[in-house]
Every structure is written in structure tokens, then in C-alpha cells.
N, C-alpha and C. Protein backbone atom coordinates (compact mmCIF):
# COMPACT_ATOMS: atom_id res chain seq x y z
N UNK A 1 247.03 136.54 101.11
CA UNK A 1 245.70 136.98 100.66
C UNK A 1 244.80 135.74 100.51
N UNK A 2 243.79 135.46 101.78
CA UNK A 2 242.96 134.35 101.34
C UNK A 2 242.12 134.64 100.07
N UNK A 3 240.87 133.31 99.79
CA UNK A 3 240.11 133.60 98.27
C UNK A 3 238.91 134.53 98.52
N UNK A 4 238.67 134.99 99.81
CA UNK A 4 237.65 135.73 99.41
C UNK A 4 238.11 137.53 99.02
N UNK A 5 239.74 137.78 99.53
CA UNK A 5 240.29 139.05 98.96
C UNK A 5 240.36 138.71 97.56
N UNK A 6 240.86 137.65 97.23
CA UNK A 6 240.93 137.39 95.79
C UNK A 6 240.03 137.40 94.81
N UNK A 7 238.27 137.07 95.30
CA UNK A 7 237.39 137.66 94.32
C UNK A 7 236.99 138.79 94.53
N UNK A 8 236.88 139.81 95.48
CA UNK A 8 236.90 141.10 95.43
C UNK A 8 237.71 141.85 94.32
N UNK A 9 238.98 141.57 94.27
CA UNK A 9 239.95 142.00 93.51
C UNK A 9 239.42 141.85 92.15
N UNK A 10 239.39 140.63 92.16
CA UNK A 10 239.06 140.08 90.14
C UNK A 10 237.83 140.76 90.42
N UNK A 11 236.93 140.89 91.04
CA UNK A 11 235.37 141.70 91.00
C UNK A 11 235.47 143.16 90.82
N UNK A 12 236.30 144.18 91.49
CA UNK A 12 236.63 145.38 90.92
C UNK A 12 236.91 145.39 89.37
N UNK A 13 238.08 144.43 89.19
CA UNK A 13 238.72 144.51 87.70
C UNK A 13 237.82 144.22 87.07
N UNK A 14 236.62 143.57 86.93
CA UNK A 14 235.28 143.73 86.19
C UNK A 14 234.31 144.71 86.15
N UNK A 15 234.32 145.29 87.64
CA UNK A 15 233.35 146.39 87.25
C UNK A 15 234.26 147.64 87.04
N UNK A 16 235.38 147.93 86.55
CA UNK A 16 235.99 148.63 85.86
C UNK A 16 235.45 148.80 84.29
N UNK A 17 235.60 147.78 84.09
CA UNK A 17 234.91 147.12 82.72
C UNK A 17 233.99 147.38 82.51
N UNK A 18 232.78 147.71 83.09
CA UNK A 18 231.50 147.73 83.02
C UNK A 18 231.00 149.07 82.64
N UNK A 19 229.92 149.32 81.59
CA UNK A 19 229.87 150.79 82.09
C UNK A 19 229.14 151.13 82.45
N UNK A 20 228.85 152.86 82.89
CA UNK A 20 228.76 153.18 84.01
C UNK A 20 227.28 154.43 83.20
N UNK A 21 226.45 154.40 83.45
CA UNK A 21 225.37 155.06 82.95
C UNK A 21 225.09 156.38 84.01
N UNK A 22 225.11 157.30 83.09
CA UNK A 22 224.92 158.76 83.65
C UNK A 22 223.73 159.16 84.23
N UNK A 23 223.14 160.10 84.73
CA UNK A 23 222.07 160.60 85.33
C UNK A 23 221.17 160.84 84.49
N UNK A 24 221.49 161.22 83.05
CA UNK A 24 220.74 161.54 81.94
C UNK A 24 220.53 160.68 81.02
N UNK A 25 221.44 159.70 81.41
CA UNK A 25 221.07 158.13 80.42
C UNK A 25 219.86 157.64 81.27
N UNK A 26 219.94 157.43 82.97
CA UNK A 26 218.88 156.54 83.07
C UNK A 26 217.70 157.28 83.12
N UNK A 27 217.88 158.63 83.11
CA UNK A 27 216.23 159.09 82.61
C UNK A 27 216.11 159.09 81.95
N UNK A 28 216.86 159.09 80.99
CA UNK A 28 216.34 159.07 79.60
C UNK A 28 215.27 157.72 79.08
N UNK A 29 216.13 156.31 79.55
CA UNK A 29 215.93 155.02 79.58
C UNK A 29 214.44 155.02 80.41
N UNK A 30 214.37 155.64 81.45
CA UNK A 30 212.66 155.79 82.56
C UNK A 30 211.63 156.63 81.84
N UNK A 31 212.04 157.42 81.02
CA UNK A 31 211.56 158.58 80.14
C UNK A 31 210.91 157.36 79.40
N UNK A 32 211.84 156.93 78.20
CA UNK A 32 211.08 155.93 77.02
C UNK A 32 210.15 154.73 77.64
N UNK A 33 210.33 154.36 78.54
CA UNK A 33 209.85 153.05 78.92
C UNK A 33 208.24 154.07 79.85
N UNK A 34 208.52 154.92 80.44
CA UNK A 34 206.98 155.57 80.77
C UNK A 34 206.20 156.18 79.58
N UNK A 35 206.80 156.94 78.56
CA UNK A 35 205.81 157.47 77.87
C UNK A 35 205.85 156.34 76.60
N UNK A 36 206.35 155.13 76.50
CA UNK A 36 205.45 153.92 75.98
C UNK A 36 204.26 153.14 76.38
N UNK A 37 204.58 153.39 77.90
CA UNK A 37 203.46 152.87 78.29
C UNK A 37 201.94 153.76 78.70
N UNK A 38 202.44 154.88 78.61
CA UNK A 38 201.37 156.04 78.43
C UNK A 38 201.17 155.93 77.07
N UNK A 39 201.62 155.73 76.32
CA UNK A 39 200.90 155.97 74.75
C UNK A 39 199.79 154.75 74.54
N UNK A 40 200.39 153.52 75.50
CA UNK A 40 199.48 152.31 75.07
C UNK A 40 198.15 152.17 76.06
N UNK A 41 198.51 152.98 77.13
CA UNK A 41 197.06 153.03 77.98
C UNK A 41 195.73 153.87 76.77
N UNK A 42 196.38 155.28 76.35
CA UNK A 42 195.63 156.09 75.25
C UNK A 42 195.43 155.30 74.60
N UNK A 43 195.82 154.21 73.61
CA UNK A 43 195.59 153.42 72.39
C UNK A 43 194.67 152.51 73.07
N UNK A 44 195.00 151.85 74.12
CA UNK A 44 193.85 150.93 74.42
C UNK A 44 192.66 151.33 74.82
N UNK A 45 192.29 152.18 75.56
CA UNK A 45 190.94 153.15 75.78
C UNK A 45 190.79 153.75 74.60
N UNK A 46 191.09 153.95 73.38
CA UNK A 46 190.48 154.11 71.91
C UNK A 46 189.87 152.87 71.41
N UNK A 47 190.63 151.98 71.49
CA UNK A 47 190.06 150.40 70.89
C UNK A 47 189.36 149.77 71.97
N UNK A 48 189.26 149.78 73.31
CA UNK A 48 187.79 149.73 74.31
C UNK A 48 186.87 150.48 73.48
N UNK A 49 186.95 152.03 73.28
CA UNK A 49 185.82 152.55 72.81
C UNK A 49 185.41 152.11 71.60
N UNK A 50 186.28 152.20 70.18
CA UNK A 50 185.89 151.40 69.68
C UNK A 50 184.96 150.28 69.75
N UNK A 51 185.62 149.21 69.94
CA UNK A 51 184.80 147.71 70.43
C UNK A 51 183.68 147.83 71.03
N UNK A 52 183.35 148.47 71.61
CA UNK A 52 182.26 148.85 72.60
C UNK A 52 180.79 149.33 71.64
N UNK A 53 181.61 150.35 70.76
CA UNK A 53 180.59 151.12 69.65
C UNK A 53 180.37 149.86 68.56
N UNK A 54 181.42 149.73 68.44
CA UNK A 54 180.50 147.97 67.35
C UNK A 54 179.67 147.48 67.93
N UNK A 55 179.86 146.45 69.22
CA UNK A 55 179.07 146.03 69.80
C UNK A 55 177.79 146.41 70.16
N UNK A 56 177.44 147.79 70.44
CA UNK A 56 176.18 148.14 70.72
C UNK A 56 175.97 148.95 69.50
N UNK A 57 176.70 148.60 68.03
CA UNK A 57 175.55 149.17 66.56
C UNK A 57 175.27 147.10 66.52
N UNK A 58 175.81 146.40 66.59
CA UNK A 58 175.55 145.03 66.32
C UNK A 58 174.74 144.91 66.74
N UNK A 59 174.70 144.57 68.31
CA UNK A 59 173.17 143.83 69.38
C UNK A 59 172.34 145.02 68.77
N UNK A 60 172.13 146.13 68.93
CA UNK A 60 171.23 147.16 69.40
C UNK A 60 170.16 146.96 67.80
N UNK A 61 169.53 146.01 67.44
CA UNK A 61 168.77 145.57 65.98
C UNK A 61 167.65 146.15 66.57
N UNK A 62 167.05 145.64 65.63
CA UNK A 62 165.68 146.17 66.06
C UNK A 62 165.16 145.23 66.90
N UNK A 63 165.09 143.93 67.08
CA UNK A 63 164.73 142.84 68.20
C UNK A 63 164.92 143.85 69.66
N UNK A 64 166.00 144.28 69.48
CA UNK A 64 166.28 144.77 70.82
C UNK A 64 165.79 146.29 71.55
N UNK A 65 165.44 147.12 70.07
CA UNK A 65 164.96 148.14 70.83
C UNK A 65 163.53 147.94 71.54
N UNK A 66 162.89 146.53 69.88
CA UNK A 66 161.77 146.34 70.70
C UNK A 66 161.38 145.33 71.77
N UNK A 67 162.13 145.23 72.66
CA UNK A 67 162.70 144.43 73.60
C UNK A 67 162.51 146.08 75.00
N UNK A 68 163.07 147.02 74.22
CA UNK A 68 163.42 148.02 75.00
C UNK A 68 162.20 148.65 75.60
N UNK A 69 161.34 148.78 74.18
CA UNK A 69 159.83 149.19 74.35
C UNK A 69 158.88 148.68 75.06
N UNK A 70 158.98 147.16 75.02
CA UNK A 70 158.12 146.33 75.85
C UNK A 70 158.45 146.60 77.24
N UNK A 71 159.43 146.74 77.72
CA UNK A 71 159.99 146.47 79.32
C UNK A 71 159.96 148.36 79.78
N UNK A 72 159.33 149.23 78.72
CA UNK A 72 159.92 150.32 78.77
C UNK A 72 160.97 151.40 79.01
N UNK A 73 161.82 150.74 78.39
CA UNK A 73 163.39 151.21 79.07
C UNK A 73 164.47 152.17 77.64
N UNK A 74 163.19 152.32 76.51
CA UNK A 74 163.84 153.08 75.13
C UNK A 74 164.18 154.20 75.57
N UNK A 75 163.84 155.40 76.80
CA UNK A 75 164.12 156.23 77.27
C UNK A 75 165.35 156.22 78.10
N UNK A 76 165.36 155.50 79.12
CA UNK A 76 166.40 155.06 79.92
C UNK A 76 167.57 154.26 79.14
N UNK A 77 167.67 153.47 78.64
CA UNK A 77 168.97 153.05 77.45
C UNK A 77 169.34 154.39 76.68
N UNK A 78 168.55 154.95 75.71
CA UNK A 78 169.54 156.33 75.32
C UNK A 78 170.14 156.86 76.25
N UNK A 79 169.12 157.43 77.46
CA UNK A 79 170.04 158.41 78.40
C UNK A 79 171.50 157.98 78.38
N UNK A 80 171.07 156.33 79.64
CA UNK A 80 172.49 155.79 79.68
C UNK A 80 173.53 155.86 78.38
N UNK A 81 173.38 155.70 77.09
CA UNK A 81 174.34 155.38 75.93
C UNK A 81 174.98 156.85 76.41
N UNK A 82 174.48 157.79 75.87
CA UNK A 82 174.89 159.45 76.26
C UNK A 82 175.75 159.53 77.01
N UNK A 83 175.09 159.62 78.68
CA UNK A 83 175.67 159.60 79.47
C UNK A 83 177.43 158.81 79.41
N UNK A 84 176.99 157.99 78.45
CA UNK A 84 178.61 156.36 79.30
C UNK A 84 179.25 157.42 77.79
N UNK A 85 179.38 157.50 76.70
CA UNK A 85 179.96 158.02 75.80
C UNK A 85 180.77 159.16 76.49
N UNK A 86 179.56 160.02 76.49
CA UNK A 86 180.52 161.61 77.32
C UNK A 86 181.25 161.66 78.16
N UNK A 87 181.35 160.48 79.21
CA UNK A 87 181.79 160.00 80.18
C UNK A 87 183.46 159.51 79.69
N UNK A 88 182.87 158.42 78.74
CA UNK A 88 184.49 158.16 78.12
C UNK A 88 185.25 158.36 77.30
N UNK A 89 184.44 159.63 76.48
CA UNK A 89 184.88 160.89 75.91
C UNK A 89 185.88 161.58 76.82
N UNK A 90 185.44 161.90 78.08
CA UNK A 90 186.18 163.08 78.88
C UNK A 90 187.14 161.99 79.16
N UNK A 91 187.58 160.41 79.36
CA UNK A 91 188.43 160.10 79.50
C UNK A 91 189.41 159.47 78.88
N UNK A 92 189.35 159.63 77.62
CA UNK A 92 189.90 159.58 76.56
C UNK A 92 190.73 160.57 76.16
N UNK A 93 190.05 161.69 76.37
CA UNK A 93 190.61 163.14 76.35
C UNK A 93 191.91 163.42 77.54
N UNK A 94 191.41 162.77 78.54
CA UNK A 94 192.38 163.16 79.97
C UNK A 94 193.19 161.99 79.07
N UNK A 95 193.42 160.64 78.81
CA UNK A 95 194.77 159.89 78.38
C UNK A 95 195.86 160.82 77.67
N UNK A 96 195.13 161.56 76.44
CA UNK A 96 195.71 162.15 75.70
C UNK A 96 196.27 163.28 75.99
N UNK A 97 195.82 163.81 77.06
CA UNK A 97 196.48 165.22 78.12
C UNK A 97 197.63 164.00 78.61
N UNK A 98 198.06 163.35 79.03
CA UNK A 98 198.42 162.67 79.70
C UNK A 98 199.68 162.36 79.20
N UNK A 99 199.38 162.05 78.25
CA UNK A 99 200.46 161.04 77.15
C UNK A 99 201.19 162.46 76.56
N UNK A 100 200.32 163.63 76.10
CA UNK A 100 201.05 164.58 75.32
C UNK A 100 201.98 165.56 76.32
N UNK A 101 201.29 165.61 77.63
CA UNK A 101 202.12 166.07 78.76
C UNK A 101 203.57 165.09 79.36
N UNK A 102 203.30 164.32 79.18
CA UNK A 102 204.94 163.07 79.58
C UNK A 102 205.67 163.08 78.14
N UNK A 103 205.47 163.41 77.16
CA UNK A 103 205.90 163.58 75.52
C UNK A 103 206.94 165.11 75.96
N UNK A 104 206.38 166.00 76.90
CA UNK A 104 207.27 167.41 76.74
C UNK A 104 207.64 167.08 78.04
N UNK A 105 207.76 166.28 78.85
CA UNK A 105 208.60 166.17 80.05
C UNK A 105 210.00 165.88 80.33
N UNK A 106 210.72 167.25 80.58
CA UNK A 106 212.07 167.63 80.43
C UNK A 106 212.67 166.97 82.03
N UNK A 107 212.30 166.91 83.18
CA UNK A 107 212.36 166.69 84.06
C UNK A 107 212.07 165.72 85.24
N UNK A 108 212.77 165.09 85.82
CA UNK A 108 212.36 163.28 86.69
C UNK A 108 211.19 163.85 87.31
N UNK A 109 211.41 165.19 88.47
CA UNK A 109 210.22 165.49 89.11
C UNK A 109 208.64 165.69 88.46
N UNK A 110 209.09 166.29 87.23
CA UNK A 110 207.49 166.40 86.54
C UNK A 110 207.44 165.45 85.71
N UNK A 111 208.38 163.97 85.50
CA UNK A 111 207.94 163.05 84.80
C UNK A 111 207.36 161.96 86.23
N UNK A 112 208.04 162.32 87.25
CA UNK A 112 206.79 161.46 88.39
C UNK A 112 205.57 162.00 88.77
N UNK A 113 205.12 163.35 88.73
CA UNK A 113 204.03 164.00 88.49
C UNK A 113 203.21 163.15 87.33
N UNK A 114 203.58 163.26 86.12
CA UNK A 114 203.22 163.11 85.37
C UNK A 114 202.71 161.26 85.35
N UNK A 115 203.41 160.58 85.63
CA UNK A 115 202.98 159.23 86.24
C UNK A 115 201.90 159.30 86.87
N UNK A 116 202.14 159.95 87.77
CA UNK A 116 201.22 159.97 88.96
C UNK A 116 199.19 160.22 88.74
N UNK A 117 199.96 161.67 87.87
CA UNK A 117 198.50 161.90 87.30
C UNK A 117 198.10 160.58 86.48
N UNK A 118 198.77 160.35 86.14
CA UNK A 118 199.25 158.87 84.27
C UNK A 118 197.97 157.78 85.00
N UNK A 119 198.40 157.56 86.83
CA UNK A 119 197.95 155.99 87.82
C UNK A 119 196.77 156.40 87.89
N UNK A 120 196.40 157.51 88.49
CA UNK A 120 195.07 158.16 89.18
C UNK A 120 193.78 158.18 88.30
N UNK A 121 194.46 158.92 87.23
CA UNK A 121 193.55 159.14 85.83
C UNK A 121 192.65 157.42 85.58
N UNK A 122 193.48 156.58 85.55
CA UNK A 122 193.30 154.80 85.05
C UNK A 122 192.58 154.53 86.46
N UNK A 123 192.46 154.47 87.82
CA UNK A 123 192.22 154.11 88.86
C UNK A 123 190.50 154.88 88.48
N UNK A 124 190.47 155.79 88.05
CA UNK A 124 189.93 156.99 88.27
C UNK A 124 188.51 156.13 87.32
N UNK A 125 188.95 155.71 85.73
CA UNK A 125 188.26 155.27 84.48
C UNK A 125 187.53 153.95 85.11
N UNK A 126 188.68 152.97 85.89
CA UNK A 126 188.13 151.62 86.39
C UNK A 126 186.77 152.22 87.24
N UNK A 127 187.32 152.73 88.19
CA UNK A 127 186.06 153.03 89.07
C UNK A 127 184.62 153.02 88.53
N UNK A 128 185.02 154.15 87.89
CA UNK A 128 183.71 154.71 86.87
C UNK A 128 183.50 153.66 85.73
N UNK A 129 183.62 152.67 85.17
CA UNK A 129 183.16 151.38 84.58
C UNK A 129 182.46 150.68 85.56
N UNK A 130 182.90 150.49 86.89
CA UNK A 130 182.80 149.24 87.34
C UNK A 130 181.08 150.07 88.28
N UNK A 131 180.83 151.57 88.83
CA UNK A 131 180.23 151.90 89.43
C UNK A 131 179.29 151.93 88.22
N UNK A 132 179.08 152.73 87.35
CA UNK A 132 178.20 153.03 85.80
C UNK A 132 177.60 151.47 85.66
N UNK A 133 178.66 150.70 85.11
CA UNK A 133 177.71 149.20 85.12
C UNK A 133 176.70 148.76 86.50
N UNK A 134 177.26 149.35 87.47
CA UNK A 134 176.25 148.43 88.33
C UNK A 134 174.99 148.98 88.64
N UNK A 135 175.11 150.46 88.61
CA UNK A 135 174.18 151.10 88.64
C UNK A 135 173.39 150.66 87.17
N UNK A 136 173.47 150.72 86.09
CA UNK A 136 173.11 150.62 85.00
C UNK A 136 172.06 149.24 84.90
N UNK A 137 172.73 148.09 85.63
CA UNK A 137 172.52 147.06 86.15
C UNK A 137 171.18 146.99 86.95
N UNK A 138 171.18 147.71 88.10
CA UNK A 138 170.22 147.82 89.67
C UNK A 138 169.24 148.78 88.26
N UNK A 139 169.60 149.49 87.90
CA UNK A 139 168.22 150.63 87.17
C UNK A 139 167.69 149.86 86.28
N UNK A 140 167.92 148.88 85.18
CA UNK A 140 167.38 148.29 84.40
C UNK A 140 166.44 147.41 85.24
N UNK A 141 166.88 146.77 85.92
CA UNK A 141 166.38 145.32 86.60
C UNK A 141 165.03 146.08 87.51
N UNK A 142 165.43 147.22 88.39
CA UNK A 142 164.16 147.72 88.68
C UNK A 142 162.88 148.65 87.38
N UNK A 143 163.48 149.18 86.61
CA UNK A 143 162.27 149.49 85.77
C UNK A 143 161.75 148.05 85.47
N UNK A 144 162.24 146.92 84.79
CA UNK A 144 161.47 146.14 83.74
C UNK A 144 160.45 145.23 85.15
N UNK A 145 161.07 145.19 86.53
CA UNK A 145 159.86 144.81 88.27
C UNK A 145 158.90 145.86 87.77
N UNK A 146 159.29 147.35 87.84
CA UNK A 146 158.12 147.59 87.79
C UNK A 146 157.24 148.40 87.13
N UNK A 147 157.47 147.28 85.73
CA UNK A 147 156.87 147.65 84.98
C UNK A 147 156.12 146.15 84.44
N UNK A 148 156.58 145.79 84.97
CA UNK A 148 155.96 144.45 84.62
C UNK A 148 154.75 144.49 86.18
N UNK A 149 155.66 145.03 86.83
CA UNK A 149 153.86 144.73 88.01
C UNK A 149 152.99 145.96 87.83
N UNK A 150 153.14 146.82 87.06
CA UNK A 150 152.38 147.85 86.05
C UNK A 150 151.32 147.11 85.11
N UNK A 151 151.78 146.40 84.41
CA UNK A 151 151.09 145.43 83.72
C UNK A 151 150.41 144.19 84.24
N UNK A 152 150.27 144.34 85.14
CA UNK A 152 149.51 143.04 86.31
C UNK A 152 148.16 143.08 86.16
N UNK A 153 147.71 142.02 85.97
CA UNK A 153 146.49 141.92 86.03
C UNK A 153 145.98 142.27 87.22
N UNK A 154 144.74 142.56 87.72
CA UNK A 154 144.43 143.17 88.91
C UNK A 154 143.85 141.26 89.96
N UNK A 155 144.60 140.98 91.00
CA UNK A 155 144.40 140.28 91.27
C UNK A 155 145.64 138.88 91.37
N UNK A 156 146.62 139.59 90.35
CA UNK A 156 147.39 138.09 89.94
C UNK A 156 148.62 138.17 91.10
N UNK A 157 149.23 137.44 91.59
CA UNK A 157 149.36 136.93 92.42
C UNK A 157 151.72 136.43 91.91
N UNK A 158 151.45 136.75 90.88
CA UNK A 158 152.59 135.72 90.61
C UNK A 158 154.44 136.94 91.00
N UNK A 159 153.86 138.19 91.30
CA UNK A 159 155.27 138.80 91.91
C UNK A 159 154.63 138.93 93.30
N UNK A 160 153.64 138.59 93.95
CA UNK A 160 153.45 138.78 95.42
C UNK A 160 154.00 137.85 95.83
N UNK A 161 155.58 137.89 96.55
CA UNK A 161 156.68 136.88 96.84
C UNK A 161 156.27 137.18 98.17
N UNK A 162 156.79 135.88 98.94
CA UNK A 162 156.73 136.14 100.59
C UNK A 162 158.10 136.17 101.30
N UNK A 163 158.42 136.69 102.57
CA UNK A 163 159.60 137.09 102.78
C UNK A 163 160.98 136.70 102.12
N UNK A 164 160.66 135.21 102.41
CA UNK A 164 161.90 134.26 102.07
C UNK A 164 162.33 134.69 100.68
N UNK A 165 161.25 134.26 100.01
CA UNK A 165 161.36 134.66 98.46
C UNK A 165 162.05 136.17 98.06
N UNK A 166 161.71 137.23 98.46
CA UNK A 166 162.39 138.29 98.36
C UNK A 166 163.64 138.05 98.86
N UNK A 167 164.27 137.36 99.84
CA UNK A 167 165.25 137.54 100.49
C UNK A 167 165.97 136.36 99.44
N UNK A 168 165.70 135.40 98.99
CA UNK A 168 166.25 134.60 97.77
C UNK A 168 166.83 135.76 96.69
N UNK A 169 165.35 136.22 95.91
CA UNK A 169 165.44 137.06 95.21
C UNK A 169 166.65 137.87 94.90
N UNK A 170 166.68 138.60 96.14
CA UNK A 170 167.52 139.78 96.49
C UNK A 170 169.16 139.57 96.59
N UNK A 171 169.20 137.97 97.29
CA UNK A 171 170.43 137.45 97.16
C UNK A 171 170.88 136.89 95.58
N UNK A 172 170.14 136.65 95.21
CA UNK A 172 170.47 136.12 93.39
C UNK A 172 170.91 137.48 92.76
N UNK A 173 170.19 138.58 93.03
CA UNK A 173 170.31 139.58 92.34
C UNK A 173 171.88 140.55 92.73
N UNK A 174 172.13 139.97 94.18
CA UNK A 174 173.70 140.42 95.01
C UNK A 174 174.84 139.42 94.02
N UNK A 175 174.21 138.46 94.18
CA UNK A 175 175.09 136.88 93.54
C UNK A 175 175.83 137.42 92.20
N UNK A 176 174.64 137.52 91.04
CA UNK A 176 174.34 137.91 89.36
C UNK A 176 175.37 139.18 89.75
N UNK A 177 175.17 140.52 90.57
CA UNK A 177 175.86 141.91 89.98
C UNK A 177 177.59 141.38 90.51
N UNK A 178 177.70 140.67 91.67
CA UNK A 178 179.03 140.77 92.06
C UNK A 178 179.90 139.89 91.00
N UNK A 179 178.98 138.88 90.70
CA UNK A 179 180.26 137.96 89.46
C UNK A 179 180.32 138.92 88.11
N UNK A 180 178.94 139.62 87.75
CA UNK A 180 179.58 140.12 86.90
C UNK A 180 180.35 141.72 86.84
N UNK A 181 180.51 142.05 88.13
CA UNK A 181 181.41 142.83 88.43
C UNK A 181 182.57 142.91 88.27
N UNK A 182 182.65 141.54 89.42
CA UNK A 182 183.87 140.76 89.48
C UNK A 182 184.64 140.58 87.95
N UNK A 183 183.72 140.19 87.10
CA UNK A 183 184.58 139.65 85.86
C UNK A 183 185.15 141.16 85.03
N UNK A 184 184.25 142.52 85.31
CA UNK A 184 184.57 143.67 84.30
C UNK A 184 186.29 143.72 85.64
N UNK A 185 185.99 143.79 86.43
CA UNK A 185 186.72 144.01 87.42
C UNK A 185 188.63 143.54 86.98
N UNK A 186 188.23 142.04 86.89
CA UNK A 186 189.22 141.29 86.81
C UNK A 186 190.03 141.99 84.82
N UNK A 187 189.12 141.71 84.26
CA UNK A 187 189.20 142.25 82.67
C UNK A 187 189.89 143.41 82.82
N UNK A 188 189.46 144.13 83.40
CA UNK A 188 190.87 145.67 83.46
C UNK A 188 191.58 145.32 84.55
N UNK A 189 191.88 144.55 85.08
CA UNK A 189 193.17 144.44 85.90
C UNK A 189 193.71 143.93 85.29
N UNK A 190 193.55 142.86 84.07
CA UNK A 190 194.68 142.28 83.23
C UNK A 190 195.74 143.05 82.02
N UNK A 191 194.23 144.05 81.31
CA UNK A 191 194.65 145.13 80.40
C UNK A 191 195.25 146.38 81.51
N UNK A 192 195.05 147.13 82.07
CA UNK A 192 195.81 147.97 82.39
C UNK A 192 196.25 147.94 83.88
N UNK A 193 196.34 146.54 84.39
CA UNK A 193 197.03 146.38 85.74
C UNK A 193 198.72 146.50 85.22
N UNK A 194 199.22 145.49 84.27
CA UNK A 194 200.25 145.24 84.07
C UNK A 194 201.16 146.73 83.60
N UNK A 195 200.13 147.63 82.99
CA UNK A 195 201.09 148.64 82.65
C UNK A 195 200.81 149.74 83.74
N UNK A 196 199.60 149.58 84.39
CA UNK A 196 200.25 150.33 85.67
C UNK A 196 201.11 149.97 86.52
N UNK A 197 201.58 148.64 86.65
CA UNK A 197 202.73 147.68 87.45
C UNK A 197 203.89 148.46 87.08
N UNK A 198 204.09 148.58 85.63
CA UNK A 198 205.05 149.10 84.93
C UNK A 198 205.70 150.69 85.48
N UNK A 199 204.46 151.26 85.06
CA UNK A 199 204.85 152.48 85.42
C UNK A 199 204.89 153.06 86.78
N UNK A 200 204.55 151.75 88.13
CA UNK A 200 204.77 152.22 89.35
C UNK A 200 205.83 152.06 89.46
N UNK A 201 206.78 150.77 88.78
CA UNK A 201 208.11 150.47 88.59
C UNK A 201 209.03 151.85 88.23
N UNK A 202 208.56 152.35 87.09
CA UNK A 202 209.06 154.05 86.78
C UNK A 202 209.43 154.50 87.80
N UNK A 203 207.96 154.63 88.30
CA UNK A 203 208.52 155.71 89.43
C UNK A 203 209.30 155.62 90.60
N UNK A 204 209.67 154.58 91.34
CA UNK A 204 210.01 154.27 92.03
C UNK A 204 211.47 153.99 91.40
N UNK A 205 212.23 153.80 90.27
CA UNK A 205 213.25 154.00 90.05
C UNK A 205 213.06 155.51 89.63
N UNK A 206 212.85 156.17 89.35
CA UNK A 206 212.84 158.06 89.18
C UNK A 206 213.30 158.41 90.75
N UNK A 207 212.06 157.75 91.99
CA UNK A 207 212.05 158.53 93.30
C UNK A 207 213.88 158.25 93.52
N UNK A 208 214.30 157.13 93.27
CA UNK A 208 215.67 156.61 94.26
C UNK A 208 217.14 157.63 93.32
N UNK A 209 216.11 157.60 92.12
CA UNK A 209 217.51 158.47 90.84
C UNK A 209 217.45 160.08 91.50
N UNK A 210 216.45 160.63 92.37
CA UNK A 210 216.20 161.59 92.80
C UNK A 210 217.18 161.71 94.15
N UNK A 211 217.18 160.67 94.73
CA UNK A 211 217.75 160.91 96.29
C UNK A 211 219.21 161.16 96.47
């Protein structure tokens, strides 16, 4: 018997030793480790919202509404507040469908369902942050143009830009939305990239516990 029959041998007699986890242990084990990380996506989109609502009772003083008034935009800022609330109201609500639906999940197939909806739902919230800001972004920046060339003296001269200048303009204004896109962008890929990493991990040990 050369040495490589010989560690085969001593290698069985160890994984004899070893034990041996059932079909219902490792779901069970894919079970806890997904609906932890579904409970912490729900908890963190509460404390986003949160944070968010401090922040705009803090800035939002009176400097700023009358900031709002001058540029005329006290109409357009409520809408938007409304609008982004109800918005992450309804997705706050879907976490919690989410989390309370993988909480009664008896089964691998409807706990990868349940993932699935878990990825889409979060793919779903990013989007809608990252589209809402920019739009929010492009609408502010055009009311306070033109409303400020509303207020023009008749004659003045100082927004009559010539091609170049618009085309500067226009690129500063591409420049300004993509970095700060980029940065909301990057900010939720750190908070809920890692636990969607996680829970693609789930599933993909669920799909192979399935085959």
C-alpha cells in the first residue's frame, strides 16, 4: 500500500468522525442566517427613514424655507417631501411583508421565493432613491434658472450665455448630478450590498440543497 492509499484510509477514519448534518439542519441553519438578514434590511430602512426625518426637521429652519420662497420652490419642496415619504412608506411596508413572510417560511422553495422577492424589493428601493434624487435635482436647478430669469431686469444680459457657455454649463451640471449620484449610489451599495451578497449566498446554497 503506497502513501497516497494510506491517507485516503486515515481520511475516511476522520470523516467517520465528523458529523454529518441532515436536510433539516442545513435549512434550518439557511433559514436563520436569511431571515437575520431580512430583519436587518427592515431595521435599516427604519433608521434611513428616521435619519432622514431629523435631518430635514434640522436644515428645514426658517433660513431655508425662506430661501425656498425667494427661488420659489415652497410649493415644489412640499410636493416632493410627500411624494419621497409615501414613497418610502410603501417601502418600508413591503420590508416588513418581507421579513414577516420568511418568519412563516416552512419550506427551501418558498424560502428562495421569499429571498428573491427579499433582492428585488432592495434593487427595487435603490433605484427609486437614486432616480427621485436626480430628478429632484434637474427640477430644483431648473425652477430657481427660471425664475431667476423671471426676475431679470428687462435688458440684462448676465444669463444670455453663448453656445460654449451653455455647453460648459450643461456639462458642470452632468459633472455635479453624476458624483453626487455616484456617492448616494456607492452609500447603499455598502449598507445593503453586503447583505444582499449574503442572502444571494442563501440562495444558492438552498438551490444546490434542492438538487
Amino acid at each position: 500500500m503506497d502513501d497516497l492509499d494510506l491517507l485516503k484510509k486515515d481520511w475516511k477514519k476522520q470523516e467517520q468522525n465528523l458529523p454529518h448534518l441532515t436536510y433539516d439542519e442545513i435549512y434550518k441553519m439557511i433559514w436563520k442566517r436569511s431571515h437575520s438578514i431580512v430583519k436587518w434590511i427592515f431595521i435599516i430602512s427604519i433608521l434611513e427613514f428616521l435619519l432622514g426625518t431629523v435631518l430635514n426637521i434640522v436644515l428645514a429652519d426658517d433660513d431655508y424655507w425662506a430661501r425656498m420662497e425667494e427661488f420659489d420652490l415652497t410649493e415644489f419642496t412640499i410636493i416632493a417631501y410627500i411624494v419621497s415619504y409615501a414613497i418610502t412608506f410603501y417601502f418600508i411596508f413591503k420590508f416588513y411583508n418581507n421579513y414577516r413572510r420568511i418568519s412563516t417560511t416552512d419550506s427551501a422553495s418558498r424560502l428562495m421565493k421569499s429571498i428573491l422577492k427579499t433582492r428585488k424589493t432592495v434593487k427595487y428601493y435603490i433605484a427609486f432613491v437614486l432616480i427621485s434624487s436626480g430628478i429632484t435635482f434637474l427640477a430644483g436647478l431648473f425652477l430657481i434658472i427660471r425664475n431667476h430669469m423671471r426676475t431679470m431686469e428687462p435688458g440684462a444680459t448676465n444669463m444670455q450665455f453663448d453656445t460654449m457657455q451653455w455647453v460648459l454649463f450643461i456639462g458642470a451640471i452632468i459633472l455635479v448630478l453624476g458624483i453626487f449620484l455616484g456617492a448616494i449610489w456607492l452609500i447603499y451599495r455598502v449598507i445593503y450590498g453586503i447583505l444582499l451578497r449574503r442572502l444571494n449566498k442563501n440562495y444558492k446554497e438552498l438551490k444546490r440543497l434542492e438538487m
